[in-house]
Protein backbone atom coordinates (compact mmCIF):
# COMPACT_ATOMS: atom_id res chain seq x y z
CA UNK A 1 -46.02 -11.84 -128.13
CA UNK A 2 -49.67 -11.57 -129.07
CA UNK A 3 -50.94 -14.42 -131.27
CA UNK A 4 -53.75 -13.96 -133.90
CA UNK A 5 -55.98 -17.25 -133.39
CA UNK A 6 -57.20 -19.42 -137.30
CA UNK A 7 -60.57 -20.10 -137.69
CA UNK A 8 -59.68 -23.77 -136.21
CA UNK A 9 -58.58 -22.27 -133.34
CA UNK A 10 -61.37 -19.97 -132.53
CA UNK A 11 -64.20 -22.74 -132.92
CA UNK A 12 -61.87 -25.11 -130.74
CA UNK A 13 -61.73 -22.18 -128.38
CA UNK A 14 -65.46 -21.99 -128.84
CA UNK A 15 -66.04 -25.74 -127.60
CA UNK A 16 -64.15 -25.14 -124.93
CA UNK A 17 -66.40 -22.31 -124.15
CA UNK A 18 -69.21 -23.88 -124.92
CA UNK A 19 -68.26 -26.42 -122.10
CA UNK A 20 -67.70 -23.33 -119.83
CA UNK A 21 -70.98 -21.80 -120.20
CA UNK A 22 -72.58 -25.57 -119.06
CA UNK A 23 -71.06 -25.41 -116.01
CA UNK A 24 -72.12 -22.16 -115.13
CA UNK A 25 -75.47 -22.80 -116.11
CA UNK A 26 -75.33 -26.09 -114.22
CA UNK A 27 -74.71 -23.71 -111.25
CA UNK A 28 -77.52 -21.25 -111.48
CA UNK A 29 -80.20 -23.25 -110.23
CA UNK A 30 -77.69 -24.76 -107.67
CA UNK A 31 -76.44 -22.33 -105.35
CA UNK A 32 -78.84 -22.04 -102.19
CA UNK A 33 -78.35 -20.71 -98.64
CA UNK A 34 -76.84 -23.00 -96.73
CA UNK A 35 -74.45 -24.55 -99.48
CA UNK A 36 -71.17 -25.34 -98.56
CA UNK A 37 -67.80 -23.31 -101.07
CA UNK A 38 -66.57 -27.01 -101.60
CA UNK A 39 -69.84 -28.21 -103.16
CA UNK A 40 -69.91 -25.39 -105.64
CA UNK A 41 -65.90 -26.51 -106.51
CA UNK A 42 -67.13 -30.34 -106.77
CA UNK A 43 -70.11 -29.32 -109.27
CA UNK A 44 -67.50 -27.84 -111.74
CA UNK A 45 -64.75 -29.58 -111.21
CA UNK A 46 -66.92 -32.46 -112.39
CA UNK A 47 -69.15 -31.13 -115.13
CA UNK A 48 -65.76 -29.95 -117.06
CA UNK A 49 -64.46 -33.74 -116.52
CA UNK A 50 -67.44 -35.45 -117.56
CA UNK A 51 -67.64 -33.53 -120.96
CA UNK A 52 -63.49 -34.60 -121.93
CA UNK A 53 -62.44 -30.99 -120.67
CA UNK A 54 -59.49 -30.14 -118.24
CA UNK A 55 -60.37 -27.83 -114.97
CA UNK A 56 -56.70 -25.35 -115.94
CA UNK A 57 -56.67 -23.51 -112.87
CA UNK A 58 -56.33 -27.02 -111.35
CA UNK A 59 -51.98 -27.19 -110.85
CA UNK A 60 -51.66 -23.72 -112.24
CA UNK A 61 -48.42 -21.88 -110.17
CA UNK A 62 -49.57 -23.99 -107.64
CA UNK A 63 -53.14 -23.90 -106.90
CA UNK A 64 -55.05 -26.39 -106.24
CA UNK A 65 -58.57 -25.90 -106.88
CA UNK A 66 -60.67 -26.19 -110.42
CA UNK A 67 -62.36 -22.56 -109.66
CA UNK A 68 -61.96 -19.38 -107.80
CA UNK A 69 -65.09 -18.62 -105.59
CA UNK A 70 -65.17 -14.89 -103.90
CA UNK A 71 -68.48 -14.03 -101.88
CA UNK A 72 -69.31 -10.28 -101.05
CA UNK A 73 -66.19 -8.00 -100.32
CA UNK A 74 -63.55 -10.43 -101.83
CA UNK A 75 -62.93 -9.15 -105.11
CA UNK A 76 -60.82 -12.06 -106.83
CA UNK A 77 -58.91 -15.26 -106.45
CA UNK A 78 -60.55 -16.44 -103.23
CA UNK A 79 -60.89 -20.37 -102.80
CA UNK A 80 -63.47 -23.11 -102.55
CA UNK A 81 -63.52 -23.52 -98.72
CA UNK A 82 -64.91 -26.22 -97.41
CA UNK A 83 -67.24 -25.56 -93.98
CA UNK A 84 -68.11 -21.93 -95.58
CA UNK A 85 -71.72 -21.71 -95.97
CA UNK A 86 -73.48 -19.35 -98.37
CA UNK A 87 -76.09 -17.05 -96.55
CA UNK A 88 -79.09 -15.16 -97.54
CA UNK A 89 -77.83 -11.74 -99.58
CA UNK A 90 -74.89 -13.58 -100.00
CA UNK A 91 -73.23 -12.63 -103.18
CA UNK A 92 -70.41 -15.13 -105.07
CA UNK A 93 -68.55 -14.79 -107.89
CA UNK A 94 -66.81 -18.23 -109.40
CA UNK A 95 -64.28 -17.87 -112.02
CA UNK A 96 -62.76 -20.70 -113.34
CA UNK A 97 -60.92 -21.95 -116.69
CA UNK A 98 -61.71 -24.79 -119.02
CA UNK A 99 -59.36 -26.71 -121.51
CA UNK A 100 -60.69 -28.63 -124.03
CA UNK A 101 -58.32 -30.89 -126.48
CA UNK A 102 -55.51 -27.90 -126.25
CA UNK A 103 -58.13 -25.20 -126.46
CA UNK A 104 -59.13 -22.49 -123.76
CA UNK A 105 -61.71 -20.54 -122.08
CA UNK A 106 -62.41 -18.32 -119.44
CA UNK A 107 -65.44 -16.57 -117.67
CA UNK A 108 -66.36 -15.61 -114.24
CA UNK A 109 -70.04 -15.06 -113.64
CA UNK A 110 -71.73 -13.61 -109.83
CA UNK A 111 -74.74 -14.84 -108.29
CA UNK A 112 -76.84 -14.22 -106.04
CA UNK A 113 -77.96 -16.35 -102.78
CA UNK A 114 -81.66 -16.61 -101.54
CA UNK A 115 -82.93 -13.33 -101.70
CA UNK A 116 -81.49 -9.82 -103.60
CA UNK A 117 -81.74 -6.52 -102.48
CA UNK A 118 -82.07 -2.93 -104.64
CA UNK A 119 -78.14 -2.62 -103.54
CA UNK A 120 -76.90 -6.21 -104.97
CA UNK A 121 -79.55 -5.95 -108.20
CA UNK A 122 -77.91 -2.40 -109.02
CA UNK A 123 -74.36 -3.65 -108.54
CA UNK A 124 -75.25 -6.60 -110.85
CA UNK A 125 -76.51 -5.08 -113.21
CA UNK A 126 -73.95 -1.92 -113.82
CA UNK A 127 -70.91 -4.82 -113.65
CA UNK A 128 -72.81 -7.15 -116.47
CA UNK A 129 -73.75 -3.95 -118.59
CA UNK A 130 -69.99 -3.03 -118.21
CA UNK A 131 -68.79 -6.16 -119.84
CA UNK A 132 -71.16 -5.55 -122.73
CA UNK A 133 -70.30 -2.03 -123.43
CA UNK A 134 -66.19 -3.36 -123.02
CA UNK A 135 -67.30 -6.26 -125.39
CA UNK A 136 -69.41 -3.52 -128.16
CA UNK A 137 -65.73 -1.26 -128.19
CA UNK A 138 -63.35 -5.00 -129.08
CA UNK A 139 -63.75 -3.87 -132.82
CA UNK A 140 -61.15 -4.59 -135.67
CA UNK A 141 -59.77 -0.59 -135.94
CA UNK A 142 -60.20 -0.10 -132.39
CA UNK A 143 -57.61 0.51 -129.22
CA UNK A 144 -57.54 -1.32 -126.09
CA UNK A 145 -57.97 2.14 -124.40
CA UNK A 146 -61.93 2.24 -125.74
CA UNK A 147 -62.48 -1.15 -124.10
CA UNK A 148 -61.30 0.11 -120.99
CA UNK A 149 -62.74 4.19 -121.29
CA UNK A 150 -66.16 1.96 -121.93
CA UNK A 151 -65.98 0.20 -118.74
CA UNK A 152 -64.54 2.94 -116.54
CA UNK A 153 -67.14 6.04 -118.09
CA UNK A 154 -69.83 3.87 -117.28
CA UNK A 155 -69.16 2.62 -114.03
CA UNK A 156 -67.66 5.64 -112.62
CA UNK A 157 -68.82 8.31 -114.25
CA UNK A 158 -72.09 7.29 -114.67
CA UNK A 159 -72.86 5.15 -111.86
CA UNK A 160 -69.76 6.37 -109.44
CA UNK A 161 -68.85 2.90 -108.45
CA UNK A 162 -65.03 1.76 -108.36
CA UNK A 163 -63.91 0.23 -111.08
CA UNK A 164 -61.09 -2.50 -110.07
CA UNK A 165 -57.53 -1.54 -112.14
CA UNK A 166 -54.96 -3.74 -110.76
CA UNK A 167 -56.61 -6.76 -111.94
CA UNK A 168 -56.90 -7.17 -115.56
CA UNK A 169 -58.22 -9.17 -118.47
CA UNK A 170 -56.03 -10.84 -120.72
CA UNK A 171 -55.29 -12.74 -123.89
CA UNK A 172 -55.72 -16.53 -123.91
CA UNK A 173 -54.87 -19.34 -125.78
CA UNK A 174 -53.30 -21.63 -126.10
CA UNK A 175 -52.49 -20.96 -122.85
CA UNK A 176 -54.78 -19.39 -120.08
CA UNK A 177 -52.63 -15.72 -119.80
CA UNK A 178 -51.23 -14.14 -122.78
CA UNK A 179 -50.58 -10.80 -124.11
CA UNK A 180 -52.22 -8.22 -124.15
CA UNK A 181 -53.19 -6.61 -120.92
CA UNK A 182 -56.77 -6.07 -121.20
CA UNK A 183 -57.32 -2.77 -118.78
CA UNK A 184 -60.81 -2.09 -117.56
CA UNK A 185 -60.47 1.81 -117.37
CA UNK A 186 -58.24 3.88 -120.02
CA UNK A 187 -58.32 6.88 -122.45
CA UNK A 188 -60.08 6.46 -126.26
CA UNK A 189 -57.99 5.57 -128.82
CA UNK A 190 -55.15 4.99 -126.65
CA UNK A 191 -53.39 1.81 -126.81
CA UNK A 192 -53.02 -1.29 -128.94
CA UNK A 193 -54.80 -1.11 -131.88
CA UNK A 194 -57.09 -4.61 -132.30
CA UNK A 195 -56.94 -6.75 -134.79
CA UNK A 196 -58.83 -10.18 -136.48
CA UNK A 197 -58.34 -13.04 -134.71
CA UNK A 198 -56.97 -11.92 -131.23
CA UNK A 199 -58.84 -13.73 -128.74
CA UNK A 200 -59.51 -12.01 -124.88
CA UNK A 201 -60.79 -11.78 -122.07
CA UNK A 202 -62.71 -8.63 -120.35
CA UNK A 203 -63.67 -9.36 -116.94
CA UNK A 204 -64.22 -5.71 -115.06
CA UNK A 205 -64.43 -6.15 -111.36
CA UNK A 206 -66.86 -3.09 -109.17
CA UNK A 207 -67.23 -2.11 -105.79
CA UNK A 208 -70.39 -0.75 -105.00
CA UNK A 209 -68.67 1.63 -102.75
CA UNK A 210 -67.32 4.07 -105.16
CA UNK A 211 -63.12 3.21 -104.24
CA UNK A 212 -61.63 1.05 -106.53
CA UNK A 213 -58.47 0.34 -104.56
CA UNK A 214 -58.30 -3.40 -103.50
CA UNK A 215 -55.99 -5.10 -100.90
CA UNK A 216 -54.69 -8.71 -100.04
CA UNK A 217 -56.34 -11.16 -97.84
CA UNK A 218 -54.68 -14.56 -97.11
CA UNK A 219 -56.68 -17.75 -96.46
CA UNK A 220 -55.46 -18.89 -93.09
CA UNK A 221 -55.39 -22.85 -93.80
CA UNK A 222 -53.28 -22.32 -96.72
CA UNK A 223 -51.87 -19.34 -96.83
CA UNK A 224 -53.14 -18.54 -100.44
CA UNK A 225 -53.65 -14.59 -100.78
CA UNK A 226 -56.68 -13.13 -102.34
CA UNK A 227 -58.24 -9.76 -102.84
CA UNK A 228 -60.78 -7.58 -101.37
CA UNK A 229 -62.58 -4.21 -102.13
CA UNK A 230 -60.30 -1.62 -100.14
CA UNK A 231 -63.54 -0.19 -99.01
CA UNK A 232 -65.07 -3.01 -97.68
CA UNK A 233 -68.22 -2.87 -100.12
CA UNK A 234 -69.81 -5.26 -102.35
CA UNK A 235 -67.91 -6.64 -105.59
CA UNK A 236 -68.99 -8.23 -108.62
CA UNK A 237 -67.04 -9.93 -111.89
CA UNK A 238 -68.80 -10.61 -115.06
CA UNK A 239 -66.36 -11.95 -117.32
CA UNK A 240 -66.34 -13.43 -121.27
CA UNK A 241 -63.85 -14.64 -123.44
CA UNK A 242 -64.54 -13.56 -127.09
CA UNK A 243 -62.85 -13.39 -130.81
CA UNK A 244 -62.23 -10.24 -132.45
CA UNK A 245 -63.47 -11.12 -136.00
CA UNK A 246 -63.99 -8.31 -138.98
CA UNK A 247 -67.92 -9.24 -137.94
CA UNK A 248 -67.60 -7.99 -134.84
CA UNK A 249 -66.77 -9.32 -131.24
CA UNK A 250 -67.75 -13.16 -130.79
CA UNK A 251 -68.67 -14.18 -127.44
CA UNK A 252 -67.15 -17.87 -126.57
CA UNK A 253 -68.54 -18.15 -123.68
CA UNK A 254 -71.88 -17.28 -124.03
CA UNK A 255 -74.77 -18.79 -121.58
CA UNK A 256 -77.53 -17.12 -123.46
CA UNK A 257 -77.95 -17.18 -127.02
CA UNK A 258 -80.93 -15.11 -127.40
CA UNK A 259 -79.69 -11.94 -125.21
CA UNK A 260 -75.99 -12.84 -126.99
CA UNK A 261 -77.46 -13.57 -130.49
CA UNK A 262 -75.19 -10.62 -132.52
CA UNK A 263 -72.37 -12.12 -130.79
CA UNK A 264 -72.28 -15.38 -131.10
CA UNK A 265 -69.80 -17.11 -133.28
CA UNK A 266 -70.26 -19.20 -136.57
CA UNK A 267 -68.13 -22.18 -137.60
């Protein structure tokens, strides 16, 4: 059952969001070589506490941990570890969800450790350029299929990187994974046609290597499983939760208002 979000519901979604984006940007200036998984888990776990917010991932089908941190080849769901140290041309993506007073958000957002190379600035910048071109196609009149043709055409086609399908983007709210299935690759106007107030996620996941088959990892301590690129390249996640509106896709979880200023969203 899809569910079109009110007005109320999108601006609560939006605080929620809004509390998101802080921790991310709380991390930015934060992660350094030499910093411990766990550290990066404590910073968010307690920014979303200290501003009256929920960590959801926190007791969700089990797991235990306020965010999802995967460094280099692991695609998604990889956990905090403590004793695993960020290194130099490390990359890491954290992904976490926030729930504020009933209301949800969701973005994932990779970084960088010490210094970049041409290699992680090109895969960085095709993944966060694939979210935006996902985000320009969530139009009222639109199909899920041009969300996902966006992503795909660019990122294969154009840049002949893989482009992750077996994990998807999703709706949310009021809980954290609703209908619909949000693919990143598809054929234009194929698929569910969009309409105001549906409320998503896109989140495209690339390998740098060109294969976008992925396969399961497990962490040995716990046992959780995870994924990895197939190929054993690079992967990056750039992910937003926004509003379809009849003005457009509204970003929630915007940490820039001035690159994000067509998108952002208006009580």
């Amino acid at each position: 059952m899809i569910t079109l979000k009110s007005k109320r519901e999108i601006s609560g979604m939006a605080k929620s969001g809004a509390i998101l984006a802080g921790a991310h940007l709380a991390l930015r200036d934060k992660i350094h070589v030499g910093m411990d998984t766990w550290e990066i888990e404590e910073i968010v776990n307690q920014y979303i506490l200290d501003h009256d917010a929920t960590p959801s991932e926190k007791g969700f089908e089990g797991y235990k941990y306020a965010t999802c941190i995967s460094i280099n080849n692991e695609v998604a769901h990889a956990t905090p570890r403590k004793g695993l140290k960020l290194k130099n041309h490390d990359i890491v993506t954290v992904d976490f969800c926030v729930n504020w007073h009933g209301y949800e958000s969701d973005s994932a957002w990779t970084y960088v450790v010490g210094e970049s190379t041409p290699e992680i600035d090109h895969l960085m910048d095709v993944t966060l350029k694939a979210l935006y071109l996902g985000i320009d196609q969530a139009q009222v009149g639109n199909r899920l299929g041009d969300i996902g043709f966006a992503i795909q055409d660019y990122v294969e086609n154009e840049n002949h990187m893989g482009d992750v399908r077996d994990l998807i983007g999703h709706g949310i709210g009021p809980t954290m994974h609703e209908e619909p299935n949000v693919f990143h690759y598809g054929v234009p106007h194929k698929g569910l046609r969009l309409k105001a107030g549906m409320v998503i996620t896109i989140e495209p996941m690339v390998n740098a290597g060109g294969d976008w088959e992925i396969k399961t990892e497990i962490v040995p301590e716990t046992g959780w499983e995870y994924y990895v690129s197939g190929d054993g390249s690079l992967s990056a996640q750039y992910e937003h939760t926004l509003a379809i509106t009849n003005d457009g896709p509204k970003i929630l979880t915007s940490q820039d208002p001035v690159m994000d200023a067509k998108y952002l969203w208006q009580d």
